[in-house]
N, C-alpha and C. Protein backbone atom coordinates (compact mmCIF):
# COMPACT_ATOMS: atom_id res chain seq x y z
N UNK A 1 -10.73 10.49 3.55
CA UNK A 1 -10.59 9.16 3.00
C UNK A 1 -9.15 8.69 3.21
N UNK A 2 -8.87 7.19 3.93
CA UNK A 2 -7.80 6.86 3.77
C UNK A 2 -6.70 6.15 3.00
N UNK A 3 -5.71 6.16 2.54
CA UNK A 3 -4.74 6.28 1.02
C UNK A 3 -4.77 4.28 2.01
N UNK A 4 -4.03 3.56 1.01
CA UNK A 4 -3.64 2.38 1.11
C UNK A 4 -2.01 2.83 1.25
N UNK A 5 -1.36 1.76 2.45
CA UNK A 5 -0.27 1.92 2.52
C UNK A 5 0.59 1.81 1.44
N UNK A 6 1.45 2.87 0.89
CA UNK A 6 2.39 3.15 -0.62
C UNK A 6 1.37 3.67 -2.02
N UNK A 7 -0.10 4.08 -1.56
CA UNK A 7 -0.42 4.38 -1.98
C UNK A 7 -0.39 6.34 -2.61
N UNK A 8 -0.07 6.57 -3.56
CA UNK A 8 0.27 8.06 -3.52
C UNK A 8 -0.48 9.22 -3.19
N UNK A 9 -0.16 10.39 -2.16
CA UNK A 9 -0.96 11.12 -2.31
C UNK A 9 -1.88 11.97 -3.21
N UNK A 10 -2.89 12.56 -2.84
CA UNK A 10 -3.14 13.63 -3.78
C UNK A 10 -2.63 14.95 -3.81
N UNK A 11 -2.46 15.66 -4.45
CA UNK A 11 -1.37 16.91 -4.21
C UNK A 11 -2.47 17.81 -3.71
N UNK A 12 -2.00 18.01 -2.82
CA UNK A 12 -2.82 19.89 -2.46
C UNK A 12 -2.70 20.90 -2.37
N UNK A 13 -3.27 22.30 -2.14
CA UNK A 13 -3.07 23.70 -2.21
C UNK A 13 -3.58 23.99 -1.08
N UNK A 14 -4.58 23.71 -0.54
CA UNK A 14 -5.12 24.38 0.57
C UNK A 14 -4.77 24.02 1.97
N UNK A 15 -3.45 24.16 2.41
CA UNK A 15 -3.03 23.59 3.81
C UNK A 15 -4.38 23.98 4.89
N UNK A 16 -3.64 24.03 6.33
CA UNK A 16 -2.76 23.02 6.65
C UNK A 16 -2.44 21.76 6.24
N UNK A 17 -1.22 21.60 6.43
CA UNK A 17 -1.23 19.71 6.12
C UNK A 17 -1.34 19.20 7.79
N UNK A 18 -1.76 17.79 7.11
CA UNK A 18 -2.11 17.33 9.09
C UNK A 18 -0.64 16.12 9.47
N UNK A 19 -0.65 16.02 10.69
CA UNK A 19 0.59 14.95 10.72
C UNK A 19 0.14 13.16 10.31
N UNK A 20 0.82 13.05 9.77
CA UNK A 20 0.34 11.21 9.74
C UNK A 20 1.09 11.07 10.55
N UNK A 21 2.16 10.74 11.39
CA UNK A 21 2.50 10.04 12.08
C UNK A 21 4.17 10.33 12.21
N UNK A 22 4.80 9.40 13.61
CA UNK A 22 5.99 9.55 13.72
C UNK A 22 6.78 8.63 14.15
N UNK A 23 8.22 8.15 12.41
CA UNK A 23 8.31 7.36 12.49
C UNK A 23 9.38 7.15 13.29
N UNK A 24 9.85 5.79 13.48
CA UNK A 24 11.42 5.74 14.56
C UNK A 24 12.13 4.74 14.02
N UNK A 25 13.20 4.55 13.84
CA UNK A 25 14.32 4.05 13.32
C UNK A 25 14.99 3.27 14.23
N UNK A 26 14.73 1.51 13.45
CA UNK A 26 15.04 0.88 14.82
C UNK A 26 16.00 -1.13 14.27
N UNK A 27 16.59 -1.27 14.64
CA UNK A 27 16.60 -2.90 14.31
C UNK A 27 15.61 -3.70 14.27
N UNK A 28 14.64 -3.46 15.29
CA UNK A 28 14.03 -5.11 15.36
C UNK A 28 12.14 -4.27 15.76
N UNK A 29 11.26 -3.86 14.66
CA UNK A 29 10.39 -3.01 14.32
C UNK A 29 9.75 -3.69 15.84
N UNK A 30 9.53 -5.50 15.36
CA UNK A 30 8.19 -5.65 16.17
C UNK A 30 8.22 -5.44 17.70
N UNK A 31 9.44 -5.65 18.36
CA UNK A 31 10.01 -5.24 19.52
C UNK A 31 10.28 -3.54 19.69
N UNK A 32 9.85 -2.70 18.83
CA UNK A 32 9.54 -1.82 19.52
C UNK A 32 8.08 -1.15 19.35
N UNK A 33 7.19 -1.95 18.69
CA UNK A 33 5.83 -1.61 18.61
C UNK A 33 5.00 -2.66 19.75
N UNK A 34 5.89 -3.33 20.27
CA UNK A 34 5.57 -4.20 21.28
C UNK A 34 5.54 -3.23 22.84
N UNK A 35 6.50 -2.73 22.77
CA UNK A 35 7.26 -1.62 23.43
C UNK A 35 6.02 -0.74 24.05
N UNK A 36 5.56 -0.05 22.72
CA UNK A 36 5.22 1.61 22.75
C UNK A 36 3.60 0.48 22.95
N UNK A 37 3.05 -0.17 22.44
CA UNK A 37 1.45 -1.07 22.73
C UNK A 37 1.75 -0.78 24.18
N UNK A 38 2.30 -1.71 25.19
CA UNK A 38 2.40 -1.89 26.34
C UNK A 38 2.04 -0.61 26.97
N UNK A 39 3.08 0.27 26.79
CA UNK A 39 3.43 1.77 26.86
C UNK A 39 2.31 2.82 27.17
N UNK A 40 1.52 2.72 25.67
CA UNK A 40 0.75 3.97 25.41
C UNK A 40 -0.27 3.17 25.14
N UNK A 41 -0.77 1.87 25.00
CA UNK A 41 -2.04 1.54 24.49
C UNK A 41 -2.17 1.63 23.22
N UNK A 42 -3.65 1.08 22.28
CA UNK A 42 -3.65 1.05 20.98
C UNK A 42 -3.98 -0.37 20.20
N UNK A 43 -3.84 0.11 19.23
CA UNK A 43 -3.31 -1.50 18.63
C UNK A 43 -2.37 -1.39 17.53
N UNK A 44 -2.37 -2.38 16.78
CA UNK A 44 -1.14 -2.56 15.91
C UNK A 44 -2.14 -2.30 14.23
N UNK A 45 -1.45 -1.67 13.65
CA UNK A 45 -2.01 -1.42 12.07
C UNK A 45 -1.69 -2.20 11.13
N UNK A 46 -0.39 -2.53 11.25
CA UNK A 46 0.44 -3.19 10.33
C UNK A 46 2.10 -4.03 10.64
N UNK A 47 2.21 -5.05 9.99
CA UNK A 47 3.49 -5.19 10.03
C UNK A 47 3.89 -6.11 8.84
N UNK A 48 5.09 -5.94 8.63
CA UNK A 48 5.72 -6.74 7.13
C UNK A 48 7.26 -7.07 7.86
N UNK A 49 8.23 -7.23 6.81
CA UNK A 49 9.57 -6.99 6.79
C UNK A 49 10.21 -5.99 7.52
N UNK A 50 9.96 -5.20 7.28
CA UNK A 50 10.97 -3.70 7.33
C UNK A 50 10.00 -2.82 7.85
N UNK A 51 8.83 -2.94 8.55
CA UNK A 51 8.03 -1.98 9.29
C UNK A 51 6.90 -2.55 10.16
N UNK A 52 6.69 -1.68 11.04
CA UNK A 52 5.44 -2.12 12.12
C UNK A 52 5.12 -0.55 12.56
N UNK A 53 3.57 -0.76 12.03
CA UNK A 53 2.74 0.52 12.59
C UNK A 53 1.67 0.11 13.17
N UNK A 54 1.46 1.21 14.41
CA UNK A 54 0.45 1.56 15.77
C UNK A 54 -0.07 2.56 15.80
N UNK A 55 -1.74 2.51 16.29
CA UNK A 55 -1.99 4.09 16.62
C UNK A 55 -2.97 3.75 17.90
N UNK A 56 -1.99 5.22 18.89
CA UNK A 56 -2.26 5.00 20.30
C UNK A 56 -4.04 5.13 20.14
N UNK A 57 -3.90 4.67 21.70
CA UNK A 57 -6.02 5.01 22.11
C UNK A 57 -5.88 6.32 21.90
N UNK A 58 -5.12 7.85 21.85
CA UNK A 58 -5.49 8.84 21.47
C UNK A 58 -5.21 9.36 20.02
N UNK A 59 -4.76 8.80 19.18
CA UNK A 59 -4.74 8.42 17.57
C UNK A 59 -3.77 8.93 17.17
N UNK A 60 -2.62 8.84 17.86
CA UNK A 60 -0.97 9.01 17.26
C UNK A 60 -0.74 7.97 16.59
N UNK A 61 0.12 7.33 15.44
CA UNK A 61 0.16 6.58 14.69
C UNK A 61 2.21 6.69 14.99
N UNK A 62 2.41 5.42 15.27
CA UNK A 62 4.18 5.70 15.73
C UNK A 62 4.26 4.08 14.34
N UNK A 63 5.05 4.63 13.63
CA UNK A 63 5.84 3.79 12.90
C UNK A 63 7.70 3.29 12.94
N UNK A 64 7.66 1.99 13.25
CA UNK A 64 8.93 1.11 13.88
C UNK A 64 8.99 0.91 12.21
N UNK A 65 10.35 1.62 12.18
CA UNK A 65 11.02 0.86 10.36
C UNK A 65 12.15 0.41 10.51
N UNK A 66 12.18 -0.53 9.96
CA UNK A 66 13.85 -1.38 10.14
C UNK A 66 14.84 -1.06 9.00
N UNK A 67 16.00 -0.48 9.85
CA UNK A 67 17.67 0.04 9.45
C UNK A 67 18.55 -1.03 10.14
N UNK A 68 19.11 -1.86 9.07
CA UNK A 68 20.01 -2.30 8.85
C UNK A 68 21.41 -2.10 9.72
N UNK A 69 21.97 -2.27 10.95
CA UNK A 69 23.30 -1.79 11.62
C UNK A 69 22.41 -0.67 12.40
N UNK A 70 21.12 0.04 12.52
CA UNK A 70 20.81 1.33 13.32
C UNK A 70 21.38 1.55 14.51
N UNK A 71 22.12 2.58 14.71
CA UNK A 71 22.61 3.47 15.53
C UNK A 71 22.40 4.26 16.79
N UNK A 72 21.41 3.33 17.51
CA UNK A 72 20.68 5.11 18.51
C UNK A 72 21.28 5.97 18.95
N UNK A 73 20.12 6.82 18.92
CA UNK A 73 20.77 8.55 19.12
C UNK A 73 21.35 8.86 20.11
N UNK A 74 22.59 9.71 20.47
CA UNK A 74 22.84 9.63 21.65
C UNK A 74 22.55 10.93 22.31
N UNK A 75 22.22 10.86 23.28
CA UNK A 75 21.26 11.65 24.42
C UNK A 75 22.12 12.13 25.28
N UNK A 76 22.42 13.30 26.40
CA UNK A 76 21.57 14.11 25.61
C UNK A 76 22.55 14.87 24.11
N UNK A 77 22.08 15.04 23.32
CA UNK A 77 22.90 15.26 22.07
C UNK A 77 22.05 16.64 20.99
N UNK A 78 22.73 15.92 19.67
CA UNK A 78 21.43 17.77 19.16
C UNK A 78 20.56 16.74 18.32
N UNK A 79 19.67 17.93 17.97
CA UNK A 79 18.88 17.49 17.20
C UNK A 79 17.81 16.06 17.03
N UNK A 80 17.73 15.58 18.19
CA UNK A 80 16.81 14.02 18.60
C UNK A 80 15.38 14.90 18.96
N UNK A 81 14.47 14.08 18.20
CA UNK A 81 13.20 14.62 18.24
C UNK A 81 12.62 13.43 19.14
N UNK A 82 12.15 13.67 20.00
CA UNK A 82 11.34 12.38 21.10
C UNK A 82 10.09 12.54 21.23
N UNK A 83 9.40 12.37 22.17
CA UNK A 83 8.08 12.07 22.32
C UNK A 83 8.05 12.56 23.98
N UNK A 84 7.27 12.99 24.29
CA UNK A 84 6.79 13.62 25.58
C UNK A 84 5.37 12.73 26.16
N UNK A 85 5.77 11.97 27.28
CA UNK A 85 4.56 11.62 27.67
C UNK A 85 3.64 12.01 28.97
N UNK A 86 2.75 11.91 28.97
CA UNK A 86 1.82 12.50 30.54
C UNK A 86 1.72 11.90 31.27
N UNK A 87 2.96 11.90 32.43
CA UNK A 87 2.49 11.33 33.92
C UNK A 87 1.28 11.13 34.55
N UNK A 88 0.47 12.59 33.93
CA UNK A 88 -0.53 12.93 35.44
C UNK A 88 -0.17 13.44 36.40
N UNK A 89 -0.31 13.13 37.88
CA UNK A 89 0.57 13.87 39.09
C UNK A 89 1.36 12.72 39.41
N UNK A 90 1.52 11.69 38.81
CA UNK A 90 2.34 10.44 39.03
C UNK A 90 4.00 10.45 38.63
N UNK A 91 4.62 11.26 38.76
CA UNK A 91 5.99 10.86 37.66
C UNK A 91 6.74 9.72 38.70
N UNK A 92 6.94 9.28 39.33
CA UNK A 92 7.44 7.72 39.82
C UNK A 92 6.81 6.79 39.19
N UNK A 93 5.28 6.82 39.73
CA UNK A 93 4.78 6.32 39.07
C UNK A 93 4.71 5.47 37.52
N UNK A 94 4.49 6.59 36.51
CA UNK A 94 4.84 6.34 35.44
C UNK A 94 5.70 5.80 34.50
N UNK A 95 7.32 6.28 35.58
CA UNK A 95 8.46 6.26 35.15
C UNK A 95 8.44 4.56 35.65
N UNK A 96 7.78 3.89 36.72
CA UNK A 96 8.34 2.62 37.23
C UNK A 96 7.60 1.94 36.05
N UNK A 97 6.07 2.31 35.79
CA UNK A 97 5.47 1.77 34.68
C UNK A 97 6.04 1.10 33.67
N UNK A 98 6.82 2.65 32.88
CA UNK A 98 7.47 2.58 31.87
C UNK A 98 8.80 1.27 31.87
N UNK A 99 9.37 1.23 32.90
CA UNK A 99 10.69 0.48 33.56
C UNK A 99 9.56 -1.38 33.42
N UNK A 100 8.52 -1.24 33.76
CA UNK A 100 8.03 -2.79 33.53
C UNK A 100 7.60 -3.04 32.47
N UNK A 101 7.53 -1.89 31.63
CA UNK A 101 7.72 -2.03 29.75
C UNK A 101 8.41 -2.24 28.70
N UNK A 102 10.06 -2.01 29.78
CA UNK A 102 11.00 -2.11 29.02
C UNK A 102 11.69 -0.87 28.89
N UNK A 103 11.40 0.14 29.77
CA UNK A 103 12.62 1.31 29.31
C UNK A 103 13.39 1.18 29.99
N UNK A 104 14.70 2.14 30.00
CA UNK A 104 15.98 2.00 30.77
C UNK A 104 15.86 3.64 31.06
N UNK A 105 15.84 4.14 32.69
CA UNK A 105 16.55 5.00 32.77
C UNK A 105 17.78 5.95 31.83
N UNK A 106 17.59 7.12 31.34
CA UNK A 106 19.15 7.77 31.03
C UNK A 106 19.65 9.13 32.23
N UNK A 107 20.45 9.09 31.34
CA UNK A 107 21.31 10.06 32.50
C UNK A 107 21.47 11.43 31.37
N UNK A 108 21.91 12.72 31.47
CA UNK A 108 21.54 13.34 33.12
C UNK A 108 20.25 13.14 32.75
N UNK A 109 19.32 13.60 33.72
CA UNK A 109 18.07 14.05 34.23
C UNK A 109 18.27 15.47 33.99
N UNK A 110 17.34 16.47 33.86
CA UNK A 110 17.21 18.01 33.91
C UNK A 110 16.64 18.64 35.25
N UNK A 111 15.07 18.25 35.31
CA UNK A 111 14.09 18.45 35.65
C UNK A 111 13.39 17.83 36.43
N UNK A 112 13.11 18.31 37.67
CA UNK A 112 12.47 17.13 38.44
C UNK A 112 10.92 16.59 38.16
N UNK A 113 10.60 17.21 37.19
CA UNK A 113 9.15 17.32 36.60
C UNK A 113 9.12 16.74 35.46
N UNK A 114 10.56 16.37 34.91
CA UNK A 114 10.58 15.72 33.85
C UNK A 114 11.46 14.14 33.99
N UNK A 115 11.49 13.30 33.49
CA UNK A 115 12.18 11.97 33.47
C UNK A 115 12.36 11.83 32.18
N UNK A 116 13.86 10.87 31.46
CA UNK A 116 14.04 10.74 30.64
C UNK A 116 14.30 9.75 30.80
N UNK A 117 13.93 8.80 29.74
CA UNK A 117 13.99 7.10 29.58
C UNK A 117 14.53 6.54 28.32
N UNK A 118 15.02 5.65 27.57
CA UNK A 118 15.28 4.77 26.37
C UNK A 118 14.46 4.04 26.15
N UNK A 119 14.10 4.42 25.17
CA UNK A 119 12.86 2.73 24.59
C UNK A 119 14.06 1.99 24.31
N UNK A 120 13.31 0.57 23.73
CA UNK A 120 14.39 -0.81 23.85
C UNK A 120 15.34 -0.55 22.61
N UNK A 121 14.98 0.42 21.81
CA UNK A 121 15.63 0.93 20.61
C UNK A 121 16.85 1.69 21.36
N UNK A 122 16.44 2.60 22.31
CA UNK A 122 17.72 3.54 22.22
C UNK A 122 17.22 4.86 22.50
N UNK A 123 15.87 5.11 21.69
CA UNK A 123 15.23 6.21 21.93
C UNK A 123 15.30 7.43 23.07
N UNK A 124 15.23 8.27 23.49
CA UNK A 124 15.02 9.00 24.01
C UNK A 124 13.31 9.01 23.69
N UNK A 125 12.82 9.23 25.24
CA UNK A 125 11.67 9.73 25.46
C UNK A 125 11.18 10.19 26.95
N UNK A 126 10.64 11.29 27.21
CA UNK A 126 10.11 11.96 28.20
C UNK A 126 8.70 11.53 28.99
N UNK A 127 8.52 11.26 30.03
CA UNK A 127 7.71 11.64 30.93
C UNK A 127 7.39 12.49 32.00
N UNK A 128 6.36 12.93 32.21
CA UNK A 128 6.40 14.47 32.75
C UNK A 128 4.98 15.04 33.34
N UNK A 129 5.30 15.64 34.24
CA UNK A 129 3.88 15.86 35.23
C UNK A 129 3.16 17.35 34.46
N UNK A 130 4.58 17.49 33.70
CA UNK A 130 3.90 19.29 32.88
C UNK A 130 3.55 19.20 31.52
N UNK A 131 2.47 19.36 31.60
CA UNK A 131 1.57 19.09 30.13
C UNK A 131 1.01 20.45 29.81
N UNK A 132 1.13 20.83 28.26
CA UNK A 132 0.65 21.75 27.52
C UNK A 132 -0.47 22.06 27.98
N UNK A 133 -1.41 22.85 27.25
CA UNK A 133 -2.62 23.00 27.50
C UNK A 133 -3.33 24.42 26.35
N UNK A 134 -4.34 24.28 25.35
CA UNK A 134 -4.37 25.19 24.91
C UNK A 134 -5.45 26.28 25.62
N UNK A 135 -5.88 25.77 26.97
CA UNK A 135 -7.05 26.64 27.70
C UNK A 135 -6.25 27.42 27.97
């Protein structure tokens, strides 16, 4: 069953707990849920003042909250948690995609299997021909 947004949880004992979602810290929410729509697909859940939430066609839920003066992270740096996305066998591809969505190239690069980009926030985020797999 789903809670109403600010609605409180119920406390539990029996984990796992599951993820709701992951939020990002940004100036201007609707411009970057505009962003990640284009991006990853989806639709939009919500928006007010100070937040805008999405959940992709594969049911990630990315929440844009608005900070006042926000700062983006600087890359490569410690501790920035990003998002990894799936090329396919495309990484030009993807990466030019991403570039008619609004990302910016960053620098360095690592990996030729991997690309690193800025959402319009600042973000760090990955695209990449090497995807997990639990088979």
């Amino acid at each position: 069953m789903e809670r109403a947004r600010g609605e409180a949880p119920t406390p539990t004992t029996s984990g796992p707990l599951r993820t709701a979602g992951i939020s990002l810290d940004c100036a201007d929410p609707e411009e970057l849920v505009r962003f990640y729509l284009a991006l990853l697909g989806g639709r939009r859940l919500w928006r007010d003042e100070q937040a805008c939430g999405m959940r992709t066609d594969e049911g990630l839920v990315l929440v844009a909250q608005k900070v006042e003066k926000c700062t983006p992270p600087e890359w490569p740096g410690t501790a920035v948690v990003h998002l990894d996305i799936d090329a396919g066998n495309d990484l030009a591809g993807a990466v030019q995609y991403a570039e008619t969505c609004g990302a910016r190239p960053s620098e360095p690069q690592f990996d030729s299997r991997w690309a690193v980009l800025l959402d319009p926030a600042g973000h760090p985020f990955c695209i990449t021909t090497m995807v997990w797999s639990d088979k």
